[in-house]
Structure formats: structure tokens, C-alpha cells
PDB file of N, CA and C in Angstrom:
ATOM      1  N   UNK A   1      23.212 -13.632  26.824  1.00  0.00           N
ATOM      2  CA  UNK A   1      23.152 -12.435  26.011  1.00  0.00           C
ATOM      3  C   UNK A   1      24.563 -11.861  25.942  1.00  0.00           C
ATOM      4  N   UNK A   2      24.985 -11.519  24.357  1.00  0.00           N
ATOM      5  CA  UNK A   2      26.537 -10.842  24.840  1.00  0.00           C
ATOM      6  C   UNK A   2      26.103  -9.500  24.608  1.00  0.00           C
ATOM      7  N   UNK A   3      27.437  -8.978  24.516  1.00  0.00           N
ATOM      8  CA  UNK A   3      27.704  -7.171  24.318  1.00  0.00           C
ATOM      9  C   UNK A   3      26.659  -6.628  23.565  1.00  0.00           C
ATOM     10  N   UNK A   4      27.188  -7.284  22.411  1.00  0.00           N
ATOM     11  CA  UNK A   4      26.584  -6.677  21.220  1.00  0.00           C
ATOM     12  C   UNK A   4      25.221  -6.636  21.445  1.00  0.00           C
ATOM     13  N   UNK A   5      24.397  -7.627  21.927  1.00  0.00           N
ATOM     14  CA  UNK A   5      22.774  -7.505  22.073  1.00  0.00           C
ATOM     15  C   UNK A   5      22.680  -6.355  23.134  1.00  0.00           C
ATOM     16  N   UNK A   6      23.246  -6.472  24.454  1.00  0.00           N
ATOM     17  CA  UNK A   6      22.650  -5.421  25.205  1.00  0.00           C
ATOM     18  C   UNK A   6      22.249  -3.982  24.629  1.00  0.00           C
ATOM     19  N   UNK A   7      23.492  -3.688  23.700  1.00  0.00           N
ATOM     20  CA  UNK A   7      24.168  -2.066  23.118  1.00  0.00           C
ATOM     21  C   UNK A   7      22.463  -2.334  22.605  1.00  0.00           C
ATOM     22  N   UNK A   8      21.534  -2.963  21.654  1.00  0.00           N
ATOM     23  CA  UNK A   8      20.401  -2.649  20.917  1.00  0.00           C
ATOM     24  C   UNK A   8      19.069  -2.988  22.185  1.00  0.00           C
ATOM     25  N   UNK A   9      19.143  -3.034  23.595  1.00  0.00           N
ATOM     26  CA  UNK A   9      17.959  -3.604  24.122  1.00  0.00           C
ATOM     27  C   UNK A   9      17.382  -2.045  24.273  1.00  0.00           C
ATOM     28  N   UNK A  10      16.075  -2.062  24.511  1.00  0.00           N
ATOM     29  CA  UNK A  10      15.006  -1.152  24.949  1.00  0.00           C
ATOM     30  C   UNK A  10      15.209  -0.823  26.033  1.00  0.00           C
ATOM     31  N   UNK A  11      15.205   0.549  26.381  1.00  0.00           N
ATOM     32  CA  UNK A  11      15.053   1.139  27.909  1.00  0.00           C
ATOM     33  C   UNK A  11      13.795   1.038  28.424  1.00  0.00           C
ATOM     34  N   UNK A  12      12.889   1.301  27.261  1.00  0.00           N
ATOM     35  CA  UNK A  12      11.679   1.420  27.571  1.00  0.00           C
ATOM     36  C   UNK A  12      10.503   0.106  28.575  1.00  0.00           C
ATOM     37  N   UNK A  13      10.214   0.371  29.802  1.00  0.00           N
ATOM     38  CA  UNK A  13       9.566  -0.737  30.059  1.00  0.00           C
ATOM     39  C   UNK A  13       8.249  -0.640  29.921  1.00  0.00           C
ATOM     40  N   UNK A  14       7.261  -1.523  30.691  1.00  0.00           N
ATOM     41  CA  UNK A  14       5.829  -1.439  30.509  1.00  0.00           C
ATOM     42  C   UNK A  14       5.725  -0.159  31.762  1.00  0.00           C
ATOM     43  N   UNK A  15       6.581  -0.054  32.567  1.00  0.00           N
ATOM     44  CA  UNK A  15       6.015   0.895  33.841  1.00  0.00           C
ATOM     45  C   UNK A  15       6.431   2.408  33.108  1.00  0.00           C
ATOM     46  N   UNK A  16       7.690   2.415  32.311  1.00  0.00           N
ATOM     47  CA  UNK A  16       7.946   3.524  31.541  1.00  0.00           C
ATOM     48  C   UNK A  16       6.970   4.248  31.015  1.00  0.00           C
ATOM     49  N   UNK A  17       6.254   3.225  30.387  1.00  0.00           N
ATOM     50  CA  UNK A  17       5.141   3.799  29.088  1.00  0.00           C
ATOM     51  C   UNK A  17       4.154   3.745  29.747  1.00  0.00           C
ATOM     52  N   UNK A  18       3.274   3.186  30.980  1.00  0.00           N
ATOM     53  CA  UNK A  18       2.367   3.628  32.222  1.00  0.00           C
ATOM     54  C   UNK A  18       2.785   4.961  32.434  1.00  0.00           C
ATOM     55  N   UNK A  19       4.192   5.633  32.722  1.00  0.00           N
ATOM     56  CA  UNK A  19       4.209   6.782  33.240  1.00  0.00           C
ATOM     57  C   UNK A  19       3.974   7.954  32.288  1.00  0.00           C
ATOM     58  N   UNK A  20       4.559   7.481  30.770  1.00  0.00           N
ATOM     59  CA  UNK A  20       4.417   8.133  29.786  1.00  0.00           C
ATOM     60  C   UNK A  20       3.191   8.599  30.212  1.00  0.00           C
ATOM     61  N   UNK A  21       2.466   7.342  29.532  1.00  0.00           N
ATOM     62  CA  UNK A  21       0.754   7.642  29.209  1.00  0.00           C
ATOM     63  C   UNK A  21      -0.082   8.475  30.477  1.00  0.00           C
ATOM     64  N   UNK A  22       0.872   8.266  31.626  1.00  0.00           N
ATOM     65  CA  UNK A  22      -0.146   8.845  32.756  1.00  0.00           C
ATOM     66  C   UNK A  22       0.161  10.529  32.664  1.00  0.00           C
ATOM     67  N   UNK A  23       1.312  10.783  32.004  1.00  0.00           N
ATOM     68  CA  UNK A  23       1.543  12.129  31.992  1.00  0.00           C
ATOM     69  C   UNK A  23       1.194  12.802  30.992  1.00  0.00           C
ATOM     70  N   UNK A  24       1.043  11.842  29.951  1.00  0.00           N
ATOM     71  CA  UNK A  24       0.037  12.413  28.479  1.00  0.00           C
ATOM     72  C   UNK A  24      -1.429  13.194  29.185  1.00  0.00           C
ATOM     73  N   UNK A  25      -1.954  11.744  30.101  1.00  0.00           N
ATOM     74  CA  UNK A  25      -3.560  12.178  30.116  1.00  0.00           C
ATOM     75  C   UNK A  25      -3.578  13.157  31.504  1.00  0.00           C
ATOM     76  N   UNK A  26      -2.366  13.290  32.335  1.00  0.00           N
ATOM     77  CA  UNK A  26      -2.438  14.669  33.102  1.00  0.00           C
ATOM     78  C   UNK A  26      -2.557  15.986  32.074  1.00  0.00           C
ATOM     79  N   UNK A  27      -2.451  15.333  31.302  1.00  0.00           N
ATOM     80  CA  UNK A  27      -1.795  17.272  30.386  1.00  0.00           C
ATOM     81  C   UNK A  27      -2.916  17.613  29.798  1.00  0.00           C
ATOM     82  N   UNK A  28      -3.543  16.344  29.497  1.00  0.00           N
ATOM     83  CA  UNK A  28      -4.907  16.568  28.475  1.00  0.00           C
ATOM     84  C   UNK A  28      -5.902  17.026  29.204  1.00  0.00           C
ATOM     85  N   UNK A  29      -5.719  16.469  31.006  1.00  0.00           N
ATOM     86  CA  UNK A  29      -7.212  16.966  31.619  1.00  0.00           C
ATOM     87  C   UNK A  29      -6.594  18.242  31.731  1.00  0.00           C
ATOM     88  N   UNK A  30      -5.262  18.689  32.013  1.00  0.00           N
ATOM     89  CA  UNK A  30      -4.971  20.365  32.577  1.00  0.00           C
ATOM     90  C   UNK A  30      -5.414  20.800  31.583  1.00  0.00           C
ATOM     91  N   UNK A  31      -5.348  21.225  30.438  1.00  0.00           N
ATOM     92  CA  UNK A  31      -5.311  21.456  28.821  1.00  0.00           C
ATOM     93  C   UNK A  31      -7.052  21.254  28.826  1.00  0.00           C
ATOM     94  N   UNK A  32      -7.737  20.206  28.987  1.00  0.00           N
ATOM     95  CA  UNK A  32      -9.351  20.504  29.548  1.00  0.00           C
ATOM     96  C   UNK A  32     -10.132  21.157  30.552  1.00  0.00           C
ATOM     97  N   UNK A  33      -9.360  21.321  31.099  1.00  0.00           N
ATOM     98  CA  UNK A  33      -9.641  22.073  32.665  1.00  0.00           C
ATOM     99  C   UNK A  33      -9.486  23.713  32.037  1.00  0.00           C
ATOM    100  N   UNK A  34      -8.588  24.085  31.274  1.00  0.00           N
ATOM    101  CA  UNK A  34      -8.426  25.038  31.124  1.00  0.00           C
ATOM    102  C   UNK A  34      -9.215  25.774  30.161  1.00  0.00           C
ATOM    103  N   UNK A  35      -9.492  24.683  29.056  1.00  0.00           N
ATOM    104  CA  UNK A  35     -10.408  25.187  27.980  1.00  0.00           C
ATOM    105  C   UNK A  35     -11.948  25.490  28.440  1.00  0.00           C
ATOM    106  N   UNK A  36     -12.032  24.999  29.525  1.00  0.00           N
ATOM    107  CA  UNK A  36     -13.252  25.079  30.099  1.00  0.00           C
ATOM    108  C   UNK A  36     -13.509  26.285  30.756  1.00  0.00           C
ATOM    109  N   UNK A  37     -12.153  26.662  31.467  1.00  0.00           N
ATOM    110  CA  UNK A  37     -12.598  27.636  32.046  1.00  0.00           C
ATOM    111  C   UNK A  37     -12.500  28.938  30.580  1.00  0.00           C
ATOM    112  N   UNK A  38     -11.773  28.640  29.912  1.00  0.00           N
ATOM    113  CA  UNK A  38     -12.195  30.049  28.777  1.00  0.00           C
ATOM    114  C   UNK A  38     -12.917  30.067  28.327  1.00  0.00           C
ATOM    115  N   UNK A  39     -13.785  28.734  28.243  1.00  0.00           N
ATOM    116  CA  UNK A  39     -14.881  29.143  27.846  1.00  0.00           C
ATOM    117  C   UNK A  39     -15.996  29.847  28.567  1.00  0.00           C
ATOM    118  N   UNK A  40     -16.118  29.238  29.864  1.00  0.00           N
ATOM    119  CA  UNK A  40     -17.165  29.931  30.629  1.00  0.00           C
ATOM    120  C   UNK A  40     -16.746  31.296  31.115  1.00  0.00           C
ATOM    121  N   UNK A  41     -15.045  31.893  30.912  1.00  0.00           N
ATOM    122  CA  UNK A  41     -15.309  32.835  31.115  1.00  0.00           C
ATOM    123  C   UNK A  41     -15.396  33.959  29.755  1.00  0.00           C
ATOM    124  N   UNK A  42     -15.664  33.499  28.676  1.00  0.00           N
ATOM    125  CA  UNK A  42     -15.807  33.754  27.579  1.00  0.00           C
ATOM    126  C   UNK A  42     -17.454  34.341  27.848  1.00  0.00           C
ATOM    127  N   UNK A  43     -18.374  33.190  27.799  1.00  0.00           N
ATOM    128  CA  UNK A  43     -19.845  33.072  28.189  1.00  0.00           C
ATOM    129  C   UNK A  43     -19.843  34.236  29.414  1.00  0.00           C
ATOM    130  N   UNK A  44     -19.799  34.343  30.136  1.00  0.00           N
ATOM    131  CA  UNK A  44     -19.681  35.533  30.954  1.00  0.00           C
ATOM    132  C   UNK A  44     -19.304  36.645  30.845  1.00  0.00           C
ATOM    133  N   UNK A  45     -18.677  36.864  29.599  1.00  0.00           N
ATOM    134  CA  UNK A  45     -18.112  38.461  29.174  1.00  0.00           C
ATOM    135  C   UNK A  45     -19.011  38.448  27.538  1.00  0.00           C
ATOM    136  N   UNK A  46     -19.734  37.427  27.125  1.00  0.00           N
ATOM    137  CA  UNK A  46     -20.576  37.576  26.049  1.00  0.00           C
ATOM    138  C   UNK A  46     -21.719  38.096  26.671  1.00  0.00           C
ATOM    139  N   UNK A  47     -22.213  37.722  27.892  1.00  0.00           N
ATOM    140  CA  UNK A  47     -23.234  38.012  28.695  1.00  0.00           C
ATOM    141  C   UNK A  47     -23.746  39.637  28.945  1.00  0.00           C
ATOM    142  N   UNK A  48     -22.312  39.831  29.931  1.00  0.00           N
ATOM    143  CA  UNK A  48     -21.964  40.922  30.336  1.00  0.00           C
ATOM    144  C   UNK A  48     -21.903  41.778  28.924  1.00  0.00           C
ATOM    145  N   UNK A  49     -21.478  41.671  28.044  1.00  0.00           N
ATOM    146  CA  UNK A  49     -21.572  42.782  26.615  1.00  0.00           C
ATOM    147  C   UNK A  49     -23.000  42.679  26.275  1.00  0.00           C
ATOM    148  N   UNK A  50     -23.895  41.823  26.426  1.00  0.00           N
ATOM    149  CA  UNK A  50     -24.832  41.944  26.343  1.00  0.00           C
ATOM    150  C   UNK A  50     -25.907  43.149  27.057  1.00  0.00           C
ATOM    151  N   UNK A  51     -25.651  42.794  28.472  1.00  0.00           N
ATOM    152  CA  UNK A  51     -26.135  43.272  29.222  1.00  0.00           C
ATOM    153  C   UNK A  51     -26.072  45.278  29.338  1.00  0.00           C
ATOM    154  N   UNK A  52     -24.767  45.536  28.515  1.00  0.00           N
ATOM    155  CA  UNK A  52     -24.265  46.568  28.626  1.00  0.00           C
ATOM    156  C   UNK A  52     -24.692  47.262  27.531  1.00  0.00           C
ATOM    157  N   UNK A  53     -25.000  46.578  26.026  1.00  0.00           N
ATOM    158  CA  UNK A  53     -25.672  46.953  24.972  1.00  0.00           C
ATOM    159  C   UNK A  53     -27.275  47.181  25.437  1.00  0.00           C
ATOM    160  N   UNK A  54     -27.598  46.277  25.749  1.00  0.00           N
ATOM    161  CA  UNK A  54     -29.389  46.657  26.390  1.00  0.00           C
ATOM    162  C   UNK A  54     -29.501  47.831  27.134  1.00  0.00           C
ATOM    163  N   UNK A  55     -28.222  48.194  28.058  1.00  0.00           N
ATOM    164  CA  UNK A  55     -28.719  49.263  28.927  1.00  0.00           C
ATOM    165  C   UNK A  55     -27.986  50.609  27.983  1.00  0.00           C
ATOM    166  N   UNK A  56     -27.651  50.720  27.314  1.00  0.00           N
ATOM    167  CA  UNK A  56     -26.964  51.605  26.708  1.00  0.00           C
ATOM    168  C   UNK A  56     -27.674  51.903  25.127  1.00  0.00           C
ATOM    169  N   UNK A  57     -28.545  50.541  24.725  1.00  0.00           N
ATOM    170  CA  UNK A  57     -29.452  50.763  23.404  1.00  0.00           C
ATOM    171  C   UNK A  57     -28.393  51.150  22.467  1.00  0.00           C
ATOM    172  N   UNK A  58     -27.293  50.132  22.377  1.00  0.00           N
ATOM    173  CA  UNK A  58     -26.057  50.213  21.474  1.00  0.00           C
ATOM    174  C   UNK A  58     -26.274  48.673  20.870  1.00  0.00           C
ATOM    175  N   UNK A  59     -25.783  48.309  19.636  1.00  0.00           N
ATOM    176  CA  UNK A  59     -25.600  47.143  19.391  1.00  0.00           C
ATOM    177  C   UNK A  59     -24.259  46.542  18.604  1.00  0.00           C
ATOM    178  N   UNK A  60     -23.661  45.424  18.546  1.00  0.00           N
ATOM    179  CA  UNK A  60     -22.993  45.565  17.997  1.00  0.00           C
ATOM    180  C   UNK A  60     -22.411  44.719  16.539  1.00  0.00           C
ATOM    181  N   UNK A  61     -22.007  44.983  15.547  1.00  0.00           N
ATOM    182  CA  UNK A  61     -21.918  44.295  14.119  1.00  0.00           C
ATOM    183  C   UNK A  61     -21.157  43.658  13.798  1.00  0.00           C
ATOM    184  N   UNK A  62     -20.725  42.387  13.297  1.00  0.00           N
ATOM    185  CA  UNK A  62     -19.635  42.132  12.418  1.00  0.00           C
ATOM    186  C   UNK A  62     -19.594  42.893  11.420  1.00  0.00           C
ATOM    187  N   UNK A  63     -18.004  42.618  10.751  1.00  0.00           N
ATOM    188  CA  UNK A  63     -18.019  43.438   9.782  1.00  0.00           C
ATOM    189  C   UNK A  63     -18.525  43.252   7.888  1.00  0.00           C
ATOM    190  N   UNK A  64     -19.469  42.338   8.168  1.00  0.00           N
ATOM    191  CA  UNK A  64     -19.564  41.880   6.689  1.00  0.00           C
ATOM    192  C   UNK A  64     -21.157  42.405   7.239  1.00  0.00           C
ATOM    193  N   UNK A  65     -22.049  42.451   8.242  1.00  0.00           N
ATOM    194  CA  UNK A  65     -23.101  43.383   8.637  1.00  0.00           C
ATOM    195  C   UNK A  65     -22.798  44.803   8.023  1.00  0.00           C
ATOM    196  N   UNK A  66     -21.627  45.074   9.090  1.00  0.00           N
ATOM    197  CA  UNK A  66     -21.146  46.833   8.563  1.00  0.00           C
ATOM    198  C   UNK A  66     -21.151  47.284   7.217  1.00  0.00           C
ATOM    199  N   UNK A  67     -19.973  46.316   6.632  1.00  0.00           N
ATOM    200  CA  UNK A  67     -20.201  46.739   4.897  1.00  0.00           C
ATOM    201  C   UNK A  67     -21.352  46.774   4.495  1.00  0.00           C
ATOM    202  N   UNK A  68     -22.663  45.991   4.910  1.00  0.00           N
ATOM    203  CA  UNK A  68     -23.902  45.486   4.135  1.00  0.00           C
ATOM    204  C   UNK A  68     -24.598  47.082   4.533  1.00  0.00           C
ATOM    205  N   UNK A  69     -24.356  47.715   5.952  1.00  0.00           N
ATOM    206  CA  UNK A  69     -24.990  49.151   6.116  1.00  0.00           C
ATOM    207  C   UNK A  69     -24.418  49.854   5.326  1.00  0.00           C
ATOM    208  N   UNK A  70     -23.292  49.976   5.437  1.00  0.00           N
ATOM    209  CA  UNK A  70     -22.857  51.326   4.567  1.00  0.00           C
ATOM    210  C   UNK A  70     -22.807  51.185   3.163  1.00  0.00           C
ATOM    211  N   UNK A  71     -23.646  50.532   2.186  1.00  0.00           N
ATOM    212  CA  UNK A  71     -23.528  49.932   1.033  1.00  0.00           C
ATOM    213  C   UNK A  71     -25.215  50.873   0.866  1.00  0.00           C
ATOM    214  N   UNK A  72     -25.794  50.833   1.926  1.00  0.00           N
ATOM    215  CA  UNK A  72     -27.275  51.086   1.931  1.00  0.00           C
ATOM    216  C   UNK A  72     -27.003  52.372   2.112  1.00  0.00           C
ATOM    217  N   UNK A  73     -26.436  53.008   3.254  1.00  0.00           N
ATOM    218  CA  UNK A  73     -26.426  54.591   3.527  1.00  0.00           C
ATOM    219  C   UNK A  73     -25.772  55.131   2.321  1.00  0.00           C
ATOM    220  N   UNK A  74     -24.813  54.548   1.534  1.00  0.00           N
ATOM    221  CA  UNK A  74     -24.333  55.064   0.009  1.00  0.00           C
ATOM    222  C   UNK A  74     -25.226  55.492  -0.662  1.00  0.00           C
ATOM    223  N   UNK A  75     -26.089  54.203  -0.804  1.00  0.00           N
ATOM    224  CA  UNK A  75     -27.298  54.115  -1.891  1.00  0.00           C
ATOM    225  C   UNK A  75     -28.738  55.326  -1.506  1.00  0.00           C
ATOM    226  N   UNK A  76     -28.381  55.425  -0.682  1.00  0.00           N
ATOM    227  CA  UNK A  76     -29.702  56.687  -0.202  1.00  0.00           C
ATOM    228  C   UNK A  76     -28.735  57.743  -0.275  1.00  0.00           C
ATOM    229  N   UNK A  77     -27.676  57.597  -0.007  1.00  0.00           N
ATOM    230  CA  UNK A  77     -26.923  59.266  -0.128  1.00  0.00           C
ATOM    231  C   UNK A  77     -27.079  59.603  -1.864  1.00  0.00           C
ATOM    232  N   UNK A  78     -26.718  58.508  -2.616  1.00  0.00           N
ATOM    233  CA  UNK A  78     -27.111  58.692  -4.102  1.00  0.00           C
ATOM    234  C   UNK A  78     -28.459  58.867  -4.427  1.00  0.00           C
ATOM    235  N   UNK A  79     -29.209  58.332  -3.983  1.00  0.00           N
ATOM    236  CA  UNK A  79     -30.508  58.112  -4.264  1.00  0.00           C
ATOM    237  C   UNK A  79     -30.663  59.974  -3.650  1.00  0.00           C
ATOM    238  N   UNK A  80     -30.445  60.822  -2.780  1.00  0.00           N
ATOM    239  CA  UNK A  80     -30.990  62.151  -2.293  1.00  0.00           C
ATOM    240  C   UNK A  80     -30.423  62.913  -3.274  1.00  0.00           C
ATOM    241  N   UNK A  81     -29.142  62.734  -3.795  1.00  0.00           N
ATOM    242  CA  UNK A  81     -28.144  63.732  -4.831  1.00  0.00           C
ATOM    243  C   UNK A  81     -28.798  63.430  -5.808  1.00  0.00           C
ATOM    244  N   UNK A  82     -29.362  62.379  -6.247  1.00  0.00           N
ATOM    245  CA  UNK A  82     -30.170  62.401  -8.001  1.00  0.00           C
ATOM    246  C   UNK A  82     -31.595  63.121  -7.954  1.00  0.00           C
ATOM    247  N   UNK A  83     -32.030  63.355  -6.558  1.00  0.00           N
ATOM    248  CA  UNK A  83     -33.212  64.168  -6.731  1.00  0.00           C
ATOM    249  C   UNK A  83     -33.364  65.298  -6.595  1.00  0.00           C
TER     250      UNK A  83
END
């Protein structure tokens, strides 16, 4: 092999790209490990809002719900002024 070939050889070996790949799929389980836990602690504060609406006899709306109420309380506020 002369000069010139070495200057173009690959650094990269098969143990290189073993380490690559082993540090890809560390990241993916941390990165899973983690999504997991937001979720369950997601599920646990959906719970808990739950729990806090029942005892309080509060509930609560998105807002395309909301618009759909106050579209109705309009319509009866009109509906009392025309009579």
C-alpha cells in the first residue's frame, strides 16, 4: 500500500460502529426510560385532577366545549331580551 492509499483508508472499524450502535441504543432506552416516566407521571396528575374535580363538583372544558357554552348562554341571553 503506498501514501497515497493510506491518506483515503477508513478509520472506521467494525468495533467502532459496535460502539457507535451501542451508544445509539443507550440513548434510545434513556430517551424510553424517560418517556415512560412522563407518562406515568402525567397519568397520576390526570388522576389526581380528577380526584380534585369530584370533591370540589368542578369540571373542567376544552376550549372548543367553552365556545360551544357560551354560544348557548348568548342565545338564551337573546332569547330573554326578545321577550
Amino acid at each position: 500500500m503506498n501514501k497515497k492509499d493510506a491518506l483515503y483508508r477508513s478509520t472506521r472499524t467494525l468495533a467502532t460502529e459496535l460502539t457507535n450502535t451501542q451508544k445509539i441504543l443507550n440513548k434510545l432506552d434513556a430517551i424510553t426510560a424517560m418517556l415512560a416516566t412522563l407518562h406515568n407521571d402525567l397519568a397520576l396528575s390526570i388522576y389526581h385532577l380528577d380526584e380534585v374535580e369530584k370533591y370540589l363538583n368542578i369540571f373542567t372544558i376544552i376550549s372548543k366545549k367553552a365556545a360551544e357554552l357560551n354560544e348557548v348562554v348568548k342565545a338564551e341571553g337573546a332569547m330573554k331580551t326578545d321577550t
